[in-house]
Protein backbone atom coordinates (compact mmCIF):
# COMPACT_ATOMS: atom_id res chain seq x y z
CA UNK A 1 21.11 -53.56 -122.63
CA UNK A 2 18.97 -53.20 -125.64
CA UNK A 3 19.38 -56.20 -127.98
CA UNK A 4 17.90 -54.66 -130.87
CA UNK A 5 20.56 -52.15 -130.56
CA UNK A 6 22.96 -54.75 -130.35
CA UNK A 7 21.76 -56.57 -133.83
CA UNK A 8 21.23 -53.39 -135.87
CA UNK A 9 25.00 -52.14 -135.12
CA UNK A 10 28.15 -53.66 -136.79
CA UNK A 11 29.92 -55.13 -133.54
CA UNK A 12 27.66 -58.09 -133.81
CA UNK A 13 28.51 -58.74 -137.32
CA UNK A 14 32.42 -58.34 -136.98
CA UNK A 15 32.76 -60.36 -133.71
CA UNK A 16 31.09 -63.40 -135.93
CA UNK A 17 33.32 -62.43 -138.95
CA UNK A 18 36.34 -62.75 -136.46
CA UNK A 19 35.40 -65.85 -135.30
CA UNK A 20 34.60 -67.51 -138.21
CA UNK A 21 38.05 -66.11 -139.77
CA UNK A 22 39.54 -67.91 -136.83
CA UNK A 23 37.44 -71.01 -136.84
CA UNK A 24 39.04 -71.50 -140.79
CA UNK A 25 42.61 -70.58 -140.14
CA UNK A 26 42.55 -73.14 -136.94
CA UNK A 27 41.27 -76.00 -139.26
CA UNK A 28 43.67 -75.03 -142.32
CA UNK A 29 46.52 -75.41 -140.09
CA UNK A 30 45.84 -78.84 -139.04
CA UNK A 31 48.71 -81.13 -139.71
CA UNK A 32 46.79 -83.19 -142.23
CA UNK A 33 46.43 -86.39 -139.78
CA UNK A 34 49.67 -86.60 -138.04
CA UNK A 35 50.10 -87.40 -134.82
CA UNK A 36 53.37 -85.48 -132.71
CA UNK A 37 55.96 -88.11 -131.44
CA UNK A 38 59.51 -87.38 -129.16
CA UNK A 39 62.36 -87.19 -131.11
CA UNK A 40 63.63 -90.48 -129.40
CA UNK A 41 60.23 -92.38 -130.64
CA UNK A 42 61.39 -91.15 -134.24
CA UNK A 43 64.76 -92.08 -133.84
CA UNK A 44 63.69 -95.67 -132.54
CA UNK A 45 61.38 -95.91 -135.47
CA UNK A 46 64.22 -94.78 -138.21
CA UNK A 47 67.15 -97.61 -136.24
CA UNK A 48 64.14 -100.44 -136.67
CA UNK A 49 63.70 -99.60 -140.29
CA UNK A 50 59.73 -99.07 -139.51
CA UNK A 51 59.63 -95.71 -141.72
CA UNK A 52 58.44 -95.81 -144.94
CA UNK A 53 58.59 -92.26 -146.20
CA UNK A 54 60.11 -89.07 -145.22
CA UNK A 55 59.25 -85.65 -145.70
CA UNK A 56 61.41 -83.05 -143.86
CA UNK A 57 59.17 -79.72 -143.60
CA UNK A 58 61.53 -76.40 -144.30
CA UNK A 59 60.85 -74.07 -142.14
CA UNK A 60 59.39 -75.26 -139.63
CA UNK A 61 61.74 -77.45 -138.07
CA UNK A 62 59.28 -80.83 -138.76
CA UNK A 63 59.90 -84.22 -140.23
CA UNK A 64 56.79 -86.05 -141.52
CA UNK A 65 56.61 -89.66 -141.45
CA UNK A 66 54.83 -92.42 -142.64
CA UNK A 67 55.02 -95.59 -140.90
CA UNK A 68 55.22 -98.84 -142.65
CA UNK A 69 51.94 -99.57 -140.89
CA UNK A 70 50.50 -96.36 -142.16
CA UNK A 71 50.61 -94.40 -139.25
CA UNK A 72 51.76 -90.53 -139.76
CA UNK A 73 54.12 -89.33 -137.26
């Protein structure tokens, strides 16, 4: 295959456009430091009193915690 073809058309350019459209939406979708827990673990953690804020997250289906050690759960 000729790589100077391969350079000069536009399949180069919109495979790394893809990709780097991709690469952003996967690291804007973290969950901001947050670590994913059972739903027994939470429940143990809201019967010992070890939460110290709540956020319930509408849509989709999450609850956000932040330990009263600082850990986010």
């Amino acid at each position: 295959m000729n790589l100077k073809r391969l350079f000069k058309g536009p399949w180069l350019w919109i495979a790394l456009t893809v990709a780097a459209v991709l690469t952003v939406l996967s690291l804007a979708s973290s969950n901001n430091g947050y670590t994913e827990i059972d739903t027994a673990t939470m429940v143990k953690y809201l019967d010992g009193a070890k939460v110290k804020d709540v956020t319930f997250v509408e849509g989709d289906q999450q609850i956000r915690a932040t330990l009263s050690n600082g850990k986010k759960v």
